[in-house]
Protein backbone atom coordinates (compact mmCIF):
# COMPACT_ATOMS: atom_id res chain seq x y z
CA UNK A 1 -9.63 -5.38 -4.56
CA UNK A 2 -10.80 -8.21 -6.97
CA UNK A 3 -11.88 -6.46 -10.12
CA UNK A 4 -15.49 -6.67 -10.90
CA UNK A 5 -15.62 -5.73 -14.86
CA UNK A 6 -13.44 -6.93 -17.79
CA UNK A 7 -11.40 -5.28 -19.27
CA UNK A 8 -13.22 -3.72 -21.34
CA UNK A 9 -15.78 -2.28 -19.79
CA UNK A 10 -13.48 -0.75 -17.14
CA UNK A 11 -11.88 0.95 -19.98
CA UNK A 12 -15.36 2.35 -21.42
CA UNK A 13 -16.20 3.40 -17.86
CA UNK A 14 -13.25 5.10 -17.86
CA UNK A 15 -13.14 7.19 -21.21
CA UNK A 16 -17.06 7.70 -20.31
CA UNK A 17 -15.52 9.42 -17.17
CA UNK A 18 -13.33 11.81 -18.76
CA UNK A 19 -16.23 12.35 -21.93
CA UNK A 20 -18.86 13.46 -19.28
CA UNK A 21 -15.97 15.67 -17.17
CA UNK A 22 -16.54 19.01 -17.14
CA UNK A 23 -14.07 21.67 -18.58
CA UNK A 24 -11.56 22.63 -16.40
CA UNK A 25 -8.94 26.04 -16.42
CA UNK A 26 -6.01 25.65 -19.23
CA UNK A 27 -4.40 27.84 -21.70
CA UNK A 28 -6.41 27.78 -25.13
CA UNK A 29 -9.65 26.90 -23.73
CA UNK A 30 -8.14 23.19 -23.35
CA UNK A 31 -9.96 20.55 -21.85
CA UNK A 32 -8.76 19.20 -18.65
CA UNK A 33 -10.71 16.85 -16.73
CA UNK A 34 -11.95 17.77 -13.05
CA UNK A 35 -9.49 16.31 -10.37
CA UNK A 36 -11.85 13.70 -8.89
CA UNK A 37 -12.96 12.20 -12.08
CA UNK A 38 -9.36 12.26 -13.21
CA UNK A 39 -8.99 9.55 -9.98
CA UNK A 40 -11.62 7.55 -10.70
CA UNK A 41 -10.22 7.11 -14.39
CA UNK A 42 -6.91 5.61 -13.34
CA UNK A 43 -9.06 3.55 -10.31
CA UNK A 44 -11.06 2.36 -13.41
CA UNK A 45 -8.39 1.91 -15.93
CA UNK A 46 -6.41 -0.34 -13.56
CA UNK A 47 -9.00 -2.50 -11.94
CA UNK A 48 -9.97 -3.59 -15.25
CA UNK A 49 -6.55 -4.87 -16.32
CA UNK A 50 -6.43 -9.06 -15.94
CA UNK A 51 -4.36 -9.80 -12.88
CA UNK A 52 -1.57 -11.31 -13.16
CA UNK A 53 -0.72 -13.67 -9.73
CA UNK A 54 2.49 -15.38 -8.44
CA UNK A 55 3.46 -17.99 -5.58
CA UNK A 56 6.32 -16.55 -3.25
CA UNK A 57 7.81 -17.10 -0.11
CA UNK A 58 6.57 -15.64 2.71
CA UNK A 59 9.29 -12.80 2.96
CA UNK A 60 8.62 -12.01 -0.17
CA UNK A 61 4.65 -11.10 -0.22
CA UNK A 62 5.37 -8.17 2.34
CA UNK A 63 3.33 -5.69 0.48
CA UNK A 64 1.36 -7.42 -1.75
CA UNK A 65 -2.35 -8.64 -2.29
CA UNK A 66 -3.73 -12.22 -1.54
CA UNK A 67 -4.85 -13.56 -4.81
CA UNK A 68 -6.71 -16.32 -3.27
CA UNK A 69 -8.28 -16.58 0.32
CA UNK A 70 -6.13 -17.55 3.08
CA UNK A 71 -7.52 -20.79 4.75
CA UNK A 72 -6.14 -22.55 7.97
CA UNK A 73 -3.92 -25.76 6.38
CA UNK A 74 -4.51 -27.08 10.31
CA UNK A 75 -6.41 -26.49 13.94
CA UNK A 76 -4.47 -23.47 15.83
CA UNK A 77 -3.20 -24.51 18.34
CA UNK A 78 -2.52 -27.82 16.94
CA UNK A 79 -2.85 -29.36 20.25
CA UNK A 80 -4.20 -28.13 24.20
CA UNK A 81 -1.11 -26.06 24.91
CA UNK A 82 -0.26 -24.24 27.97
CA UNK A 83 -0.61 -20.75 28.39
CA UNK A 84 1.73 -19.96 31.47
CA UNK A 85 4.33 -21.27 32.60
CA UNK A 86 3.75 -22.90 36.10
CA UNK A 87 2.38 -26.02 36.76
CA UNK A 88 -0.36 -28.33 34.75
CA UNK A 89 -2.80 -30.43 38.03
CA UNK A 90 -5.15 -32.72 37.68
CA UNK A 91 -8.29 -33.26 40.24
CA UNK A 92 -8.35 -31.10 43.45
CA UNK A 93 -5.20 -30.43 45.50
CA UNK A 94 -2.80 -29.95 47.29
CA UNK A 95 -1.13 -32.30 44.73
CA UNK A 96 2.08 -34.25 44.69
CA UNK A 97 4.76 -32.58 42.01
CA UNK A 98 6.23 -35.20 39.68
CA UNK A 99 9.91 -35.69 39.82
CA UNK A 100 12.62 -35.24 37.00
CA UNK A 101 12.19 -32.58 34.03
CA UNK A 102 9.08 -30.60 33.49
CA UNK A 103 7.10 -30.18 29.92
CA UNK A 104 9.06 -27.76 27.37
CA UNK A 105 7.72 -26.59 24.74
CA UNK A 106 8.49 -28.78 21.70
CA UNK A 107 8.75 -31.85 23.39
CA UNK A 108 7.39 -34.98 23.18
CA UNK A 109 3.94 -36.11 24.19
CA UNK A 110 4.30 -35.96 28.13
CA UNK A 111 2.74 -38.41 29.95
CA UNK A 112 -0.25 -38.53 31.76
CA UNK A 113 -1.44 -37.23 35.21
CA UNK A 114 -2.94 -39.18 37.78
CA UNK A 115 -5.67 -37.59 40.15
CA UNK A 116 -3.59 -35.08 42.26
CA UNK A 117 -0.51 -35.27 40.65
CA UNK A 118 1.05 -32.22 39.59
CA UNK A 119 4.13 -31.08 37.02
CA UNK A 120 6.32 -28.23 35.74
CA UNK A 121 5.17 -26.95 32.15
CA UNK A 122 6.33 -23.98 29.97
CA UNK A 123 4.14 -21.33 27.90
CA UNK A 124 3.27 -23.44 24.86
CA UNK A 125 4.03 -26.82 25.90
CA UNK A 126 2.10 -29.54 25.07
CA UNK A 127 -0.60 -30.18 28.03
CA UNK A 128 -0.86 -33.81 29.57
CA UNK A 129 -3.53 -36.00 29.14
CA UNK A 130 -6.08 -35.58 32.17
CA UNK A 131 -4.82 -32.25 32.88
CA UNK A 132 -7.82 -30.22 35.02
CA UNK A 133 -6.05 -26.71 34.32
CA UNK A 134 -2.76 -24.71 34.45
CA UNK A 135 -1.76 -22.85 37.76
CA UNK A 136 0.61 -19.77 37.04
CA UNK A 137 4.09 -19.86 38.79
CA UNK A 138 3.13 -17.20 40.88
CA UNK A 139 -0.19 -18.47 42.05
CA UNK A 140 0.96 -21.65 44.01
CA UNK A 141 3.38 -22.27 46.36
CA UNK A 142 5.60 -26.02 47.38
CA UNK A 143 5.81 -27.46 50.84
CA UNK A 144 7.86 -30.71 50.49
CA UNK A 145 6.90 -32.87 47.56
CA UNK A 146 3.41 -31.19 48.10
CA UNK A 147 1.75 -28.43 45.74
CA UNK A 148 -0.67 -25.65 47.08
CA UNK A 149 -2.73 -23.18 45.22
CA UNK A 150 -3.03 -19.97 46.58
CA UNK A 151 -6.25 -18.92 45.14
CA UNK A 152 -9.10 -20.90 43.15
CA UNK A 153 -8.49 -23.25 40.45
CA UNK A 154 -10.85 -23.16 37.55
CA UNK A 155 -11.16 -25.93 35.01
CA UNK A 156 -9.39 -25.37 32.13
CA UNK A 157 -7.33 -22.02 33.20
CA UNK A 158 -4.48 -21.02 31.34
CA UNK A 159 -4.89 -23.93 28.69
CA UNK A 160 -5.06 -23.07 25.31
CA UNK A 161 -7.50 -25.26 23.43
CA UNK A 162 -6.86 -26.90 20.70
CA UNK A 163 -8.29 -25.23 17.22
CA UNK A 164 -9.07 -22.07 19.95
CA UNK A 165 -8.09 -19.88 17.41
CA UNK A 166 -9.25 -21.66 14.08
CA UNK A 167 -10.04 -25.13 13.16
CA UNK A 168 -8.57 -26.40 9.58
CA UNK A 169 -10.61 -25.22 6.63
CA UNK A 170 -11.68 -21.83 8.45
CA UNK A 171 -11.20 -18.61 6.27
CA UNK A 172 -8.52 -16.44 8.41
CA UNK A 173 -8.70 -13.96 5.27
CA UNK A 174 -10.13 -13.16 1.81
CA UNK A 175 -8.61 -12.88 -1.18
CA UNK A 176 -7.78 -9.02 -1.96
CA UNK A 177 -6.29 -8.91 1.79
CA UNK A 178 -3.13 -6.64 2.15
CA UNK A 179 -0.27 -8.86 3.13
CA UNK A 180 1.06 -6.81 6.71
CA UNK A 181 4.00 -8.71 8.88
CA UNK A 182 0.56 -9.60 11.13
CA UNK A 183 -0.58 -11.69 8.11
CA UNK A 184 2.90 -13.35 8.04
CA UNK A 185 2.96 -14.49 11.27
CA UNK A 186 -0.24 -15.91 11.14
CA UNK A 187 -0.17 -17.48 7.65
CA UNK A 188 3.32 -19.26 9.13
CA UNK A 189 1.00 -20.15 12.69
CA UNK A 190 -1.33 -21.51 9.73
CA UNK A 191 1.35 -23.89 8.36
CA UNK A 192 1.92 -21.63 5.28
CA UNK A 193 5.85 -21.39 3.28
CA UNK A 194 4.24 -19.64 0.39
CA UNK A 195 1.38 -17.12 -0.62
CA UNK A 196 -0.44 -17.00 -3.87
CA UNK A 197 -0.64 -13.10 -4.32
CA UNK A 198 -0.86 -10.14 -7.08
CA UNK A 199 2.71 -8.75 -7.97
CA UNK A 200 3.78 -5.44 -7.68
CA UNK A 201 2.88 -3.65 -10.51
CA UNK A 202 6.30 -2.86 -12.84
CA UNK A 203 7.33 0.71 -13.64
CA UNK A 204 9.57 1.93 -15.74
CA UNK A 205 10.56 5.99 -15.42
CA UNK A 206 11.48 7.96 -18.20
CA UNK A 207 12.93 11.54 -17.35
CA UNK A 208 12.73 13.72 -19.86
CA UNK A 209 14.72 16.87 -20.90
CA UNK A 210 17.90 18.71 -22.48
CA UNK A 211 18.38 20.81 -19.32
CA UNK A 212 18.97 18.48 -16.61
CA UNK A 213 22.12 17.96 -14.71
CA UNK A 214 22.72 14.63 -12.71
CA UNK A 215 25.05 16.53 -10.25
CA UNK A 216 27.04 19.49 -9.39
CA UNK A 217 25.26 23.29 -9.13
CA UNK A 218 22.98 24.58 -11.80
CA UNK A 219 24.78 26.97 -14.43
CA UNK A 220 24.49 28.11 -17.65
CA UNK A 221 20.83 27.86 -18.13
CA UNK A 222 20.83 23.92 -16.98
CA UNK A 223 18.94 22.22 -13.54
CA UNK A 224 19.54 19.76 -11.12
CA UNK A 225 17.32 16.63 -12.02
CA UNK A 226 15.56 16.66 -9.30
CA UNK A 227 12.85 14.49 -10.57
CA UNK A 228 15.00 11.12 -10.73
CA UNK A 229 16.31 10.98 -7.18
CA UNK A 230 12.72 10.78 -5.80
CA UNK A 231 10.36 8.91 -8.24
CA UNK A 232 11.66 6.03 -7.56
CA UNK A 233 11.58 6.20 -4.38
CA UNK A 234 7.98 7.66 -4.13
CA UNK A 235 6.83 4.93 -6.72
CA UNK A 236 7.92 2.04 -4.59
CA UNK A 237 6.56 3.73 -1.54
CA UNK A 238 3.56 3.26 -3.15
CA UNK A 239 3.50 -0.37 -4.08
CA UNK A 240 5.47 -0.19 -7.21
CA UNK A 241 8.20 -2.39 -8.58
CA UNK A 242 10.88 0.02 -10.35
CA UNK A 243 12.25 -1.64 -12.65
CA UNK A 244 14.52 0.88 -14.07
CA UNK A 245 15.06 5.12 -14.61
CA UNK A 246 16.43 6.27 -17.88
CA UNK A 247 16.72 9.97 -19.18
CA UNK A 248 16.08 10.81 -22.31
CA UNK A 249 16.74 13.76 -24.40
CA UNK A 250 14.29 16.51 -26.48
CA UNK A 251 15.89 15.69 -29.92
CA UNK A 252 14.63 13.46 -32.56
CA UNK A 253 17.03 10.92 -30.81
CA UNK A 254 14.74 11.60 -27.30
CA UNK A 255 11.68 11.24 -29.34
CA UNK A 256 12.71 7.48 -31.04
CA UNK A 257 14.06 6.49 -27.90
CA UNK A 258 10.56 7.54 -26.16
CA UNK A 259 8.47 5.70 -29.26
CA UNK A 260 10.57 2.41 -28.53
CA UNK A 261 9.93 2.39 -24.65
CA UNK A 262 6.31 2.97 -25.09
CA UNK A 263 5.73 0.13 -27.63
CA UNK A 264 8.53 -1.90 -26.33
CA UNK A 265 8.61 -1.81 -22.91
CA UNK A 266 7.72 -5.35 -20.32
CA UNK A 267 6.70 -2.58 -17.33
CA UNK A 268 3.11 -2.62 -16.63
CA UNK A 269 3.45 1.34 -15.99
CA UNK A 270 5.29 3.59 -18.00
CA UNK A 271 5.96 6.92 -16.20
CA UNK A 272 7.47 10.11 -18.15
CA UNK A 273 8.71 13.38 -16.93
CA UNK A 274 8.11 16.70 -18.75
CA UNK A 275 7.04 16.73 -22.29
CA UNK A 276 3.12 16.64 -21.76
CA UNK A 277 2.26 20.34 -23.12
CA UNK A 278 2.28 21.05 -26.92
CA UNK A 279 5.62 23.27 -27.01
CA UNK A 280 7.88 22.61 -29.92
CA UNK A 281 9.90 19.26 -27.78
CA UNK A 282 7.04 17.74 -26.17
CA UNK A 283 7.16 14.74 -27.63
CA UNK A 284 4.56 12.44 -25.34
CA UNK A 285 1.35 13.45 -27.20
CA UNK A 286 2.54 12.82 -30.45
CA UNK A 287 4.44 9.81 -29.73
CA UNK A 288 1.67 8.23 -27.85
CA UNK A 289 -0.62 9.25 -31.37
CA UNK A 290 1.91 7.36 -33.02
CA UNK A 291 1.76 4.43 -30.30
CA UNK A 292 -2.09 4.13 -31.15
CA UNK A 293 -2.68 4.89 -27.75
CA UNK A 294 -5.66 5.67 -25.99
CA UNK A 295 -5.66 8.70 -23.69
CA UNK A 296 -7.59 8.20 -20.73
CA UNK A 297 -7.15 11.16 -19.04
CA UNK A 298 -5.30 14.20 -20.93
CA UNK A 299 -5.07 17.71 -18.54
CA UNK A 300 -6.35 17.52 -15.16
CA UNK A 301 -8.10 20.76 -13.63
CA UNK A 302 -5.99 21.05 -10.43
CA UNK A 303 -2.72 23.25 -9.87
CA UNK A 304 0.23 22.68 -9.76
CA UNK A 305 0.31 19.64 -12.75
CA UNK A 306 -2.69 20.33 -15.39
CA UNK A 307 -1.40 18.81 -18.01
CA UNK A 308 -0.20 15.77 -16.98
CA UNK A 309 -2.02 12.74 -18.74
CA UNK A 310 -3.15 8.94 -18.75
CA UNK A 311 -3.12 6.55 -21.52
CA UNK A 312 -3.60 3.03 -22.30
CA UNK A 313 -1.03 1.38 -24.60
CA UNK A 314 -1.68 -1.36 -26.78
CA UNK A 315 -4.26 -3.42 -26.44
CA UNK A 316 -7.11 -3.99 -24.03
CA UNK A 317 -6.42 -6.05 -21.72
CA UNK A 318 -2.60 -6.35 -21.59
CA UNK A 319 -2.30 -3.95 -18.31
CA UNK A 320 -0.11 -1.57 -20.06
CA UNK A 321 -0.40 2.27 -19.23
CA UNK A 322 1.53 5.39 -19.09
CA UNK A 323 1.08 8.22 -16.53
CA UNK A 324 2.79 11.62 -17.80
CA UNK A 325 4.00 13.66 -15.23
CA UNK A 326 4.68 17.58 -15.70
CA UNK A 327 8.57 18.49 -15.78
CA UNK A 328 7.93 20.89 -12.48
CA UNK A 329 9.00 18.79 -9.38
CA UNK A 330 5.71 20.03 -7.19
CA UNK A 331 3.48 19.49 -10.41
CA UNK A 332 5.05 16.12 -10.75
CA UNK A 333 4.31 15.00 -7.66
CA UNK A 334 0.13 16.36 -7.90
CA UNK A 335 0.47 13.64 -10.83
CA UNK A 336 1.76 10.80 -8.58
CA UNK A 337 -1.14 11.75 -6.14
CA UNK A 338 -3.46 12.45 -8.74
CA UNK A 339 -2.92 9.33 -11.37
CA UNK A 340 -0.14 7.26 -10.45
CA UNK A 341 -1.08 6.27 -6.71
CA UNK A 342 -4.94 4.84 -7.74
CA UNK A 343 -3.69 3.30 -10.84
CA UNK A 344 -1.07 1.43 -9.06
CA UNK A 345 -3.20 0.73 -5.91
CA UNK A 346 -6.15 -0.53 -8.61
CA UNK A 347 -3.17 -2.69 -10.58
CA UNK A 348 -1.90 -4.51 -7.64
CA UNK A 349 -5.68 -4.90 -6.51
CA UNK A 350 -5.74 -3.35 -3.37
CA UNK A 351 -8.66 -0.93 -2.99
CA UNK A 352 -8.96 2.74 -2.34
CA UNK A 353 -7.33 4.52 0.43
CA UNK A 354 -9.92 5.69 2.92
CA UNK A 355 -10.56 9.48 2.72
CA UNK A 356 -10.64 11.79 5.72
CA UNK A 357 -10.34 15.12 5.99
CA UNK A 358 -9.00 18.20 8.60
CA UNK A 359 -10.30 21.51 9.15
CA UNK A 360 -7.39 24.00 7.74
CA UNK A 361 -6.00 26.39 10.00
CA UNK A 362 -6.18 29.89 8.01
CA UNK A 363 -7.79 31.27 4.82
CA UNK A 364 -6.48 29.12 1.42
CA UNK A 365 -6.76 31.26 -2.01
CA UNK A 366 -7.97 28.71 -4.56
CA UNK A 367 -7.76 29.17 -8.20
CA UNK A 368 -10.77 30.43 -10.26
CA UNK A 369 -12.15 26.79 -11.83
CA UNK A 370 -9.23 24.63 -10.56
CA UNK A 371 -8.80 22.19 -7.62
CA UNK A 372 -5.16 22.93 -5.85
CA UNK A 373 -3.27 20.80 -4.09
CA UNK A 374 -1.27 22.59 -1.17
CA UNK A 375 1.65 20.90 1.23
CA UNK A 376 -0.01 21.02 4.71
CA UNK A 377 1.68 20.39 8.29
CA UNK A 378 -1.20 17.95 10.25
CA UNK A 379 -1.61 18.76 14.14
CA UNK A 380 -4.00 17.36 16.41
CA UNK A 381 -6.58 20.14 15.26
CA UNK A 382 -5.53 21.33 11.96
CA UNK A 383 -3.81 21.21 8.33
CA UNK A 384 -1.44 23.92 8.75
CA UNK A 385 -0.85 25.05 4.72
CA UNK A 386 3.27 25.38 3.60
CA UNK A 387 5.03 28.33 1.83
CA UNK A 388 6.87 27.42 -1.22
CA UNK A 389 4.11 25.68 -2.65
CA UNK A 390 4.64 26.61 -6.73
CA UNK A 391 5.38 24.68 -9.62
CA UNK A 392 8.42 24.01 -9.43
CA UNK A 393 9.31 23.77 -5.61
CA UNK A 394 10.03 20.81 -3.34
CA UNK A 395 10.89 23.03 0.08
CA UNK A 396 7.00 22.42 1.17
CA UNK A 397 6.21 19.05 0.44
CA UNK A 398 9.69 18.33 1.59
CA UNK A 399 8.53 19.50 4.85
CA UNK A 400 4.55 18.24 4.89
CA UNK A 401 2.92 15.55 6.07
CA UNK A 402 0.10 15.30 3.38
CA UNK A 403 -1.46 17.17 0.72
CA UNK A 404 -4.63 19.48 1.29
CA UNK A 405 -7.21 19.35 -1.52
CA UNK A 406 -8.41 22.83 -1.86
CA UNK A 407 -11.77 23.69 -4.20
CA UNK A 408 -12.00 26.09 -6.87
CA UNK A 409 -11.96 29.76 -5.30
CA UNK A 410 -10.04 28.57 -1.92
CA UNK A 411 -11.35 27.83 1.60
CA UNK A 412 -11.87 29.66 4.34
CA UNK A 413 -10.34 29.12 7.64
CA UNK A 414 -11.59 25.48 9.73
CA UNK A 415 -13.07 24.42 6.57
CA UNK A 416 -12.40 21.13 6.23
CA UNK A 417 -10.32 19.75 3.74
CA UNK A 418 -9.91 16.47 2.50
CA UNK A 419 -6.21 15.65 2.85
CA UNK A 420 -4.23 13.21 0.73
CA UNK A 421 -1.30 11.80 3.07
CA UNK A 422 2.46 11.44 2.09
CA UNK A 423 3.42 7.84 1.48
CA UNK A 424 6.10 8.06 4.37
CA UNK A 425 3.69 10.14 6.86
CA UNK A 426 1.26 7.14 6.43
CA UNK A 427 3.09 4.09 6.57
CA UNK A 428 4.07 3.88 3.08
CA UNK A 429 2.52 0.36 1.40
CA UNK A 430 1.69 -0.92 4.52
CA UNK A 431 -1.96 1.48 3.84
């Protein structure tokens, strides 16, 4: 996707979003932004940063977005080619094979056939001047030095063309195209060694929290971080370039060491763990006041993860942003889903993810005013919903395909959903 504003008007779209939102559930009567608009903020806030572009090798734009349109450097095939392998005639036969080697592919310029001569050729070799048309292997048949066709020959069967496929000059793709291993192959056919495409946006992850263990069983009031193994993981499933995981601590120390990243930090996405409430350690709000931030998004209406938060850093147009995930592994992930996934998606320019939906197989309780998000099995006919959906459980998404979207006061059974898929269950940056 090729952004359409500047930067500054996708940023004004963006706040306008979250101004015109309408309240949402939340301890104190807070505000928290309804789950949809929440998306289109981070779709907004990303499509308006100034792209940054690169020239790699071909192996190395797996993934990303063309920045410029992909144009045939030459005619494909470069030359009439064969198609079969059998035997290239020319007028009507029976014809007289040619002695000595056939035409491989990758060889020379052959030479010539004469009326009602015949001779060997591969797939893809080269075709001989005069050549009438290719007969398949398995189509003909030799008596002596004498060739016979078993069926009818057509002009021109089994030869490739030359510029079939594309002449030089003719757009095979437009910029904003996802780079698949079937755009590879053909920008090699094309003649290509590099690709002129948007980087993977850079993120940074910042775990957050006194009470997390990095291995062993939990005890004495601490947890397993269970937040660190699979961010990263997640992130770059979803088109990101990690470019490092740090934890940091709830003391003053935690809350310096936070202030630093966020005004110091080369990542193009800053993405923090835990500390988005207002409890006595949750440092992100104020930190971010003290960053001069803007907050794009702050409290979503959807359970589990309402307060997680979006924010633009510094200035403008500079493509820096933070998304603040909740501390609760399940709520953390309803942030990736929620912010993280369209504002990387918008970053690296690719454009939204088409929507479906499935009708769900039983009755869903929904909360009062608040979207949920609920770890669903897909079958051929319906979202089968998970137990151990809450907070602070991984066993159902661990176990789902995707990620029903469920309206305020539930759904009944074969309503249909829309359904948000797992990065794995989908194909992972390849969508």
């Amino acid at each position: 996707m090729t952004p359409t504003n500047s930067a500054d008007q996708a940023l004004d779209e963006a706040l306008a979003l979250v101004s015109r939102a309408p309240e949402g559930g939340g301890a104190g009567g807070h505000r928290a932004v309804a789950w949809q608009r929440a998306r289109d903020a981070a779709v907004h806030a990303g499509a308006g940063v100034r792209p940054r572009t690169h020239r790699v090798p071909l192996a190395d734009a797996l993934g990303e977005v063309l920045a410029v349109s992909l144009e045939a450097l030459t005619d494909l095939p470069s030359f009439d080619t064969s198609a079969m392998d059998g035997w290239a005639v020319a007028g009507p036969g029976p014809w007289s094979m040619r002695t000595g080697g056939g035409v491989l592919a990758g060889s020379d310029r052959p030479e010539p056939l004469a009326d009602g001569e015949a001779v060997r050729i591969a797939t893809g070799a080269r075709i001989p001047a005069d050549t009438t048309a290719v007969i398949r292997s398995e189509h003909c048949r030799e008596a002596g030095t004498q060739l016979f066709a078993d069926r009818a020959v057509l002009t021109g069967q089994d030869i490739r063309p030359r510029g079939q496929e594309c002449r030089s000059g003719d757009l095979l793709l437009p910029a904003g195209s996802l780079v698949t291993p079937a755009v590879l192959g053909l920008a090699a056919a094309a003649g290509y060694d590099e690709l002129a495409t948007r980087p993977r946006p850079r993120v940074e992850i910042l775990v957050l929290g006194d009470e997390l263990l990095t291995e062993g069983l939990p005890h004495d009031g601490l947890i397993r971080d269970a937040l660190s193994p699979m961010l990263g993981p997640w992130l770059t499933r979803l088109g990101a370039e990690v470019v490092g995981t740090r934890r940091l601590g709830d003391d003053p120390a935690g809350a310096a060491a936070l202030l630093e990243a966020v005004t110091t930090s080369t990542a193009d996405v800053l993405v923090t763990t835990g500390g988005t409430a207002s409890g006595p350690v949750d440092h992100v709000h104020p930190v971010l006041r003290q960053a001069g931030a803007d907050l794009l998004v702050d409290g979503v209406a959807v359970r589990p993860g309402h307060p997680m938060l979006l924010a633009r850093i510094g200035s403008r147009d500079d493509g820096r942003h933070l998304v603040g995930l909740p501390g609760n592994p399940l709520a953390a992930v309803s942030g990736l889903l929620t912010l993280a996934e369209p504002l990387l998606r918008a970053l690296a320019g690719r454009s939204r993810r088409p929507g479906y939906t499935a009708p769900v197989q039983g009755d869903v309780p929904g909360h009062p005013y608040d979207t949920r998000l609920v770890p669903v099995l897909l079958s051929d006919e319906h979202a089968v919903p998970l137990r151990f959906h809450g907070p602070a459980m991984l066993r159902g998404v661990a176990a789902a395909d995707a990620l029903a979207v469920v309206p305020p006061k539930g759904a009944r059974s074969g309503q249909d959903l829309e359904i948000l898929d797992l990065p794995w269950a989908s194909g992972g940056c390849f969508t």
